[in-house]
Protein backbone atom coordinates (compact mmCIF):
# COMPACT_ATOMS: atom_id res chain seq x y z
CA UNK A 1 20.07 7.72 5.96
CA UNK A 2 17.28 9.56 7.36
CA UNK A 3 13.86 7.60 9.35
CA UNK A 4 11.79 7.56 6.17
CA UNK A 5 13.77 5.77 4.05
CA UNK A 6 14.11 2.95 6.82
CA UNK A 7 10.80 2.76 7.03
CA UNK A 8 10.06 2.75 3.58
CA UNK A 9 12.36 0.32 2.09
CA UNK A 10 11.17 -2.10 4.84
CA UNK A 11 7.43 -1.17 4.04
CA UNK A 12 8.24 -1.89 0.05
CA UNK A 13 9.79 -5.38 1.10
CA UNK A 14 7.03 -6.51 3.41
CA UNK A 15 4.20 -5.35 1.08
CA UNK A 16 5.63 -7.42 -2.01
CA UNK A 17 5.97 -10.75 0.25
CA UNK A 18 2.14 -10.11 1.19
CA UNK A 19 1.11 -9.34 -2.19
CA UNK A 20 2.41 -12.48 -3.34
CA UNK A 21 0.63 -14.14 -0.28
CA UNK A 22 -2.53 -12.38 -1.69
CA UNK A 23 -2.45 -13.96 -4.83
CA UNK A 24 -2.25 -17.39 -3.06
CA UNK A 25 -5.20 -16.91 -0.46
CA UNK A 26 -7.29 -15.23 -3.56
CA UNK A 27 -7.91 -18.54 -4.52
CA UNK A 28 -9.18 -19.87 -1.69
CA UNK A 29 -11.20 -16.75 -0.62
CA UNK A 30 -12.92 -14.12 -2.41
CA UNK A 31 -11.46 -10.38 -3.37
CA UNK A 32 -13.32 -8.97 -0.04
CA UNK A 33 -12.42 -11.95 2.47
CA UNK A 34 -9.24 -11.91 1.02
CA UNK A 35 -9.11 -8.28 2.02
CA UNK A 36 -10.54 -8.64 5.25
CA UNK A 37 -7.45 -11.08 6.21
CA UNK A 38 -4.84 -8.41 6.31
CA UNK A 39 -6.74 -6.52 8.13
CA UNK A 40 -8.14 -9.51 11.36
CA UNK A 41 -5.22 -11.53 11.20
CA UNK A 42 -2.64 -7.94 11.73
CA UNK A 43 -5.09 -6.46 14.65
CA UNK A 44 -2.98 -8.46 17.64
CA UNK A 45 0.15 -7.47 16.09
CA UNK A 46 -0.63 -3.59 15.23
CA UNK A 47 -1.55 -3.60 19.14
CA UNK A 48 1.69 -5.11 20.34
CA UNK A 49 3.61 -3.02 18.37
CA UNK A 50 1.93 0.06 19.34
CA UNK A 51 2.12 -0.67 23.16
CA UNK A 52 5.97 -1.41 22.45
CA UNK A 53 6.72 1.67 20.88
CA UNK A 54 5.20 3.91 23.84
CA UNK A 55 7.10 2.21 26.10
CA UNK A 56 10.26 2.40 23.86
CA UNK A 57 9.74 6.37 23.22
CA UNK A 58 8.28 7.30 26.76
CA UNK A 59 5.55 9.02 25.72
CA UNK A 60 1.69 8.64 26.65
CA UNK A 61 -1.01 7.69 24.57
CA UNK A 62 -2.57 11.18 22.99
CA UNK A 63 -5.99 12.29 22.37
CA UNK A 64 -7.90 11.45 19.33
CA UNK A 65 -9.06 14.50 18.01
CA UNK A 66 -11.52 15.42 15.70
CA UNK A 67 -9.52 15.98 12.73
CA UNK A 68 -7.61 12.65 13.19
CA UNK A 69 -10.88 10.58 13.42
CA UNK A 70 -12.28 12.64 10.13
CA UNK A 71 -8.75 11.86 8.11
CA UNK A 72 -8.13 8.40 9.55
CA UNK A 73 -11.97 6.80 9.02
CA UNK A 74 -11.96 8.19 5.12
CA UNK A 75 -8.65 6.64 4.90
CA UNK A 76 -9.91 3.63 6.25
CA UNK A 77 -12.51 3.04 3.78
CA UNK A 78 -10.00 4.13 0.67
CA UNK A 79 -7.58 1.28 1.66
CA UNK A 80 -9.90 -1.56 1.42
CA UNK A 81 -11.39 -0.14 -1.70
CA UNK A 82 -7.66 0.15 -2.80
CA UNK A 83 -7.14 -3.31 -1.72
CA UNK A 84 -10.09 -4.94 -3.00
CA UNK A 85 -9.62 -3.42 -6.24
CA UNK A 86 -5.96 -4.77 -6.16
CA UNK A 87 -7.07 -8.56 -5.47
CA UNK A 88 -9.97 -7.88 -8.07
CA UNK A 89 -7.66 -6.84 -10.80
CA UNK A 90 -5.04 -10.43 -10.28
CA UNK A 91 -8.09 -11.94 -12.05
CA UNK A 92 -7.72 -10.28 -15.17
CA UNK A 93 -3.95 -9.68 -15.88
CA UNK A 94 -0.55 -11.74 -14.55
CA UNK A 95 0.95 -11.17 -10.73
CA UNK A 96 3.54 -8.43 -11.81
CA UNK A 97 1.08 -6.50 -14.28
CA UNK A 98 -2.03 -6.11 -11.70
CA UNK A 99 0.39 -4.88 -9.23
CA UNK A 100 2.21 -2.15 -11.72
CA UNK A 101 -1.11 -0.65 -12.86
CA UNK A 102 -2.02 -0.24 -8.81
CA UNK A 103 1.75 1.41 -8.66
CA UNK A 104 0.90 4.36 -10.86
CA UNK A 105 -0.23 5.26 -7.10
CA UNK A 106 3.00 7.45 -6.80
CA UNK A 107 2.05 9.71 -9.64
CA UNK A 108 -1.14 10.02 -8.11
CA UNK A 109 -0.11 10.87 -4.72
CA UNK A 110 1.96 13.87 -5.97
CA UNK A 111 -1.04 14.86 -7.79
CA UNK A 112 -4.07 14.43 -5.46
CA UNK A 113 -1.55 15.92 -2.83
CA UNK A 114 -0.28 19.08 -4.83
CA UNK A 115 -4.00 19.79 -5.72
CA UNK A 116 -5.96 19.04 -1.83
CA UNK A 117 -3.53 19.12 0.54
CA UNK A 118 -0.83 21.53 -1.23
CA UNK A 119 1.99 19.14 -0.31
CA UNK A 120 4.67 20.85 -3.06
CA UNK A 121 7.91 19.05 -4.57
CA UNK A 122 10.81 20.33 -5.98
CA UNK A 123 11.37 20.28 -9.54
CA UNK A 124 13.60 17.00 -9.43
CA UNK A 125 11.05 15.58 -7.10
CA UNK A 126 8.47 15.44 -9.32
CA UNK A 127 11.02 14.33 -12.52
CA UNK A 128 12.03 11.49 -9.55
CA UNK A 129 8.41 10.60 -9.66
CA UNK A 130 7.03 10.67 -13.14
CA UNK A 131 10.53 8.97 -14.68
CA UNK A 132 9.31 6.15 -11.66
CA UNK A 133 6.12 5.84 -12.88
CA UNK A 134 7.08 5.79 -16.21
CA UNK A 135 9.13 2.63 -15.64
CA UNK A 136 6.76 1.01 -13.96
CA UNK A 137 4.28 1.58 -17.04
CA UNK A 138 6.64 0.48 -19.67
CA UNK A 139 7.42 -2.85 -17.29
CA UNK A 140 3.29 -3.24 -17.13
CA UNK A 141 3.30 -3.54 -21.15
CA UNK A 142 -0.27 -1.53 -20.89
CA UNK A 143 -0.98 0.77 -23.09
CA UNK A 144 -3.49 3.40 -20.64
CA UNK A 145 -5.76 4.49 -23.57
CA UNK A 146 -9.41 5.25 -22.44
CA UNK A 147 -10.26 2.38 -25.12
CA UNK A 148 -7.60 0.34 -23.34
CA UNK A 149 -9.18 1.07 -19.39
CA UNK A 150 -13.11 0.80 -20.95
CA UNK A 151 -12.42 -2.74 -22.53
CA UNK A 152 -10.55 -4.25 -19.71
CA UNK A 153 -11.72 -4.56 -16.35
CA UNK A 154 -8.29 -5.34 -14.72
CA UNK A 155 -6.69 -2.49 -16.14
CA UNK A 156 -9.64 -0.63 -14.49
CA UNK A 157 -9.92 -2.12 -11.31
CA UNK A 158 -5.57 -1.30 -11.17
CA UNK A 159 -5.56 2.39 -11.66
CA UNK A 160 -8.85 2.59 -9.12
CA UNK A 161 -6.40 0.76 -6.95
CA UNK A 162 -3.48 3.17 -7.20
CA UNK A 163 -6.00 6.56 -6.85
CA UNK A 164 -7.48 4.86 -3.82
CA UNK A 165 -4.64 3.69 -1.94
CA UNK A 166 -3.04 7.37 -3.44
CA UNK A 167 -5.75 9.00 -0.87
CA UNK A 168 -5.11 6.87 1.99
CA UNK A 169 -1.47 7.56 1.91
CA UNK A 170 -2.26 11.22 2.40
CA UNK A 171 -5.05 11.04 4.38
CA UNK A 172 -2.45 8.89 6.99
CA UNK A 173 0.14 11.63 7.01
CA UNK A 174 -2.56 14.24 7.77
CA UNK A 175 -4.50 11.98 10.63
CA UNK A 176 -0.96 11.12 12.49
CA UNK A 177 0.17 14.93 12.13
CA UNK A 178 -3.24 15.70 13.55
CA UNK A 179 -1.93 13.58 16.80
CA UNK A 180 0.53 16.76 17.51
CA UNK A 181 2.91 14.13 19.33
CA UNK A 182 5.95 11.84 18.58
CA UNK A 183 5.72 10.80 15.21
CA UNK A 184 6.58 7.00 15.52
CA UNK A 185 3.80 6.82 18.11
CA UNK A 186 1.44 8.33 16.28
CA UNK A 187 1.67 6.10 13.63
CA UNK A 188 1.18 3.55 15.22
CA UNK A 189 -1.96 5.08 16.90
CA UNK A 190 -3.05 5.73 13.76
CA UNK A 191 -2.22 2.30 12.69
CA UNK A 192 -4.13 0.55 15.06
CA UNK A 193 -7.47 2.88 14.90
CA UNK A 194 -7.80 2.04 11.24
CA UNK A 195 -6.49 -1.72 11.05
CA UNK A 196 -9.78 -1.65 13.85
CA UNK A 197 -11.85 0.36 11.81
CA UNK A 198 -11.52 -1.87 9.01
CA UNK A 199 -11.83 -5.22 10.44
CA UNK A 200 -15.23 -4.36 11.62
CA UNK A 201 -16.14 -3.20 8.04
CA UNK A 202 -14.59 -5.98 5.67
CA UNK A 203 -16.68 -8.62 8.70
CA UNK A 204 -19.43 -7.25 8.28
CA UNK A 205 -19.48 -7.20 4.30
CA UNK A 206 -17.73 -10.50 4.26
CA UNK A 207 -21.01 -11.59 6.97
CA UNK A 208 -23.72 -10.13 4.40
CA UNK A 209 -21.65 -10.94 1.07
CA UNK A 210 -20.81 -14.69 1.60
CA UNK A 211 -20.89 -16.11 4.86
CA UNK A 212 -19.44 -19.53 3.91
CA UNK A 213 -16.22 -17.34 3.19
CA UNK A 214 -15.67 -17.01 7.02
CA UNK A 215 -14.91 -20.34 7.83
CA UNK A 216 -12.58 -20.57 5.15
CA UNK A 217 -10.62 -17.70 6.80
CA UNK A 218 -9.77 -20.27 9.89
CA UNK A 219 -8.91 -23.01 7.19
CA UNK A 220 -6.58 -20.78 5.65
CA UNK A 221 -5.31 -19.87 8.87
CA UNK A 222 -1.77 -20.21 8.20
CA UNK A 223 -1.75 -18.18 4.58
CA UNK A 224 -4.06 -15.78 6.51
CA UNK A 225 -1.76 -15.45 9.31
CA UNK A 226 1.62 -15.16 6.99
CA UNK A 227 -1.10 -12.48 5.01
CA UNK A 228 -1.43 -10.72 8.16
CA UNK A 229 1.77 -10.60 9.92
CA UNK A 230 3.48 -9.12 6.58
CA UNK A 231 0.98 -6.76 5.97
CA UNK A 232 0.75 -5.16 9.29
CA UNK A 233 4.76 -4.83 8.83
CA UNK A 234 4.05 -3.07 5.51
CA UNK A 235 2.07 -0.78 7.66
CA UNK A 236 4.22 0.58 10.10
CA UNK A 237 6.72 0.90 7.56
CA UNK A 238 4.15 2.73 5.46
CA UNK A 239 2.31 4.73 8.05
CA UNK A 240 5.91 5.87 9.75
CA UNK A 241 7.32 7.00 6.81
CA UNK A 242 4.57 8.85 5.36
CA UNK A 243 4.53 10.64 9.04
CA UNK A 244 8.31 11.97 8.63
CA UNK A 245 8.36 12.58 4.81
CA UNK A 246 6.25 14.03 2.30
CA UNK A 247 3.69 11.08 0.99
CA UNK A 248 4.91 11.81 -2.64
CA UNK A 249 8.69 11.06 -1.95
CA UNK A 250 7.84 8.04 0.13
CA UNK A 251 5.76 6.75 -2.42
CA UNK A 252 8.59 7.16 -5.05
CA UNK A 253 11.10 5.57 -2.71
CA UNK A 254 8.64 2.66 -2.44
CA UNK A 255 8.55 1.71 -5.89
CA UNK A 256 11.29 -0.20 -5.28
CA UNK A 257 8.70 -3.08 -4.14
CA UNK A 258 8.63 -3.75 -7.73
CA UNK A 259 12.03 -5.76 -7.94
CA UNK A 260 10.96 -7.78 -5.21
CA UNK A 261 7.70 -8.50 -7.21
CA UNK A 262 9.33 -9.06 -10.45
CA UNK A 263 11.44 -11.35 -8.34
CA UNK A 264 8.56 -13.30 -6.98
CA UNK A 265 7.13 -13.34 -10.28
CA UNK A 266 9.99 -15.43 -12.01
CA UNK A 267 10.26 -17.35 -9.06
CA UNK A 268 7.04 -18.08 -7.55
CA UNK A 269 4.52 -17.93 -10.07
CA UNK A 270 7.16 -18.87 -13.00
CA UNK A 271 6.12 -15.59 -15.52
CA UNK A 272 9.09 -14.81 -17.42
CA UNK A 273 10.66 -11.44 -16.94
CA UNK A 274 11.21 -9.66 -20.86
CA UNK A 275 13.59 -7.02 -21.80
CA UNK A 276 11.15 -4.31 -21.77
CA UNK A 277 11.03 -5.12 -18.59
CA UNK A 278 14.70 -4.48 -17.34
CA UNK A 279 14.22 -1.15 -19.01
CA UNK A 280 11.53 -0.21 -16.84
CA UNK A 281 13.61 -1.80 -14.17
CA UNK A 282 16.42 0.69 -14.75
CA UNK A 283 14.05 3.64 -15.19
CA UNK A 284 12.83 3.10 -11.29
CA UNK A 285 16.10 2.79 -10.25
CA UNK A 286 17.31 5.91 -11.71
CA UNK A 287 14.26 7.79 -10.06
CA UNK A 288 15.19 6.40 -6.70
CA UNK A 289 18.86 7.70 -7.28
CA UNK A 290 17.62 11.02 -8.42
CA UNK A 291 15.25 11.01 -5.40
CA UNK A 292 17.94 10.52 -2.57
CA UNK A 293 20.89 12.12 -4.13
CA UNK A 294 19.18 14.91 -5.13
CA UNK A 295 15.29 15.90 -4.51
C-alpha cells in the first residue's frame, strides 16, 4: 500500500480513541479547555517526534516561508473552531451522532478544495466520496433540512465542525507543500508550528473565559494526557497523509474512524447500534473499496 493510506488508517484509529477521551474530559472541563488539552498536553510529543524524524530522514530543518506561515496560522485557528464546535455539539446529540454530522467533512473537503485550491478528482473519486458521506448521514439518523440545522444547535455546531476542520485539512497540505522539502518532515514541521500556535490561543481564551478551568486541566491530568498523546498521533497521521495524497481521498479513506466510533459507542458509552446503522456501515465500506481499488 502506498504512505497515505498508512498514515491515514492510523490517523482514523487514533482520532476515534481521542474522541471518545473527549467526551470523558468534556465533563470535567468546558468545550474550549477541553480543546485546549489536545493541543498543551501533545506539544512535548509533536516536538519529539519531529526531532526524530529529521534524524531518521537526514534532512535539515527548512525555512518557514511566507506562504507556509499564511496557510498554517489560518489553519490553526479553523481546527480549534472545528474542534470546539465538535465538543460543543456532544451536548446536544449522542457520542456517534455529534461525531457523524462533523464527518460530512469529506464531502466538504472535495468541495472547498475543487472550488479554492482546484484540487480535481476523478469521476469515481468523487462517487468514493459522496456514497461515504452518504453512509455516514444515513448512520447519523439526521435529516439536514434548513428547518432541521435552524432548530437544533448540535446539528449546527456538527456541520460548522466538518466545514472547519474541511479548511484546515487543505490549508495543511498547502502549508507543508509550501516547505519544498521531504514530505514526512514537513509535516511534522508543520505539525509542531500549529500544535504551538494553538496552545498559546486556546490559554489565552481559556485565561480570559474561565480561569478556574485551568487548574482543572492538572486534575485531569491523566484524561488530559491520554487526550493528548492520541491526538497528537491523529496528527501526524493526518498531517502526513494529507502531504502525500490529495486531502479529498485522505479524507474518504478516513471515514473509516467511524467503525471504531460506533465500536466505542456500544461499548463505552452503551448506545445501541440499529440496523440503519449497519447500512450506513456498509455504504462507507464500499466507498473505501471503490477508493483504493479504483479512484
Amino acid at each position: 500500500m502506498e504512505t497515505w493510506i498508512y498514515f491515514t488508517l492510523l490517523a482514523a484509529f487514533m482520532q476515534a480513541i481521542r474522541t471518545a477521551g473527549q467526551k470523558q474530559l468534556s465533563g470535567h472541563l468546558n468545550a474550549m479547555a477541553t480543546t485546549a488539552v489536545r493541543y498543551v498536553y501533545a506539544l512535548p510529543f509533536a516536538a519529539i517526534y519531529l526531532y526524530w524524524v529529521i534524524d531518521f530522514r537526514q534532512v535539515e530543518l527548512p525555512v518557514l516561508n511566507q506562504q507556509f506561515l499564511q496557510y498554517s496560522l489560518i489553519a490553526s485557528v479553523m481546527q480549534i473552531i472545528g474542534t470546539a464546535c465538535l465538543v460543543a455539539a456532544f451536548k446536544y446529540r449522542n457520542f456517534a451522532v455529534a461525531t457523524s454530522l462533523a464527518k460530512t467533512e469529506a464531502i466538504q473537503v472535495a468541495i472547498v478544495g475543487a472550488l479554492v485550491f482546484s484540487t480535481s478528482l476523478s469521476g469515481l473519486g468523487w462517487f468514493s466520496v459522496v456514497l461515504g458521506v452518504i453512509g455516514v448521514l444515513i448512520v447519523s439518523k439526521v435529516k439536514f433540512t434548513y428547518a432541521d440545522v435552524y432548530q437544533n444547535p448540535g446539528a449546527g455546531f456538527g456541520l460548522a465542525s466538518g466545514l472547519a476542520l474541511a479548511i484546515t485539512t487543505l490549508l495543511i497540505r498547502e502549508a507543508s507543500l509550501a516547505l519544498n522539502t521531504d514530505l514526512m518532515v514537513s509535516a511534522a514541521v508543520t505539525l509542531l508550528f500549529m500544535i504551538v500556535v494553538q496552545s498559546l490561543i486556546s490559554m489565552a481564551y481559556v485565561y480570559v473565559q474561565d480561569k478556574k478551568q485551568l487548574p482543572k486541566m492538572l486534575t485531569q491530568w491523566r484524561l488530559c494526557l491520554f487526550v493528548g498523546v492520541t491526538s497528537v498521533i491523529g496528527s501526524i497521521g493526518w498531517f502526513t497523509g494529507a502531504s502525500y495524497q490529495n486531502a479529498a481521498y485522505v479524507k474518504a479513506l478516513g471515514q473509516v474512524e467511524f467503525f471504531i466510533t460506533l465500536f466505542l459507542t456500544y461499548r463505552i458509552f452503551k448506545e445501541k447500534i440499529s440496523l440503519k446503522e449497519y447500512i450506513g456501515m456498509l455504504l462507507i465500506i464500499v466507498s473505501v473499496v471503490i477508493l483504493l481499488v479504483w479512484a
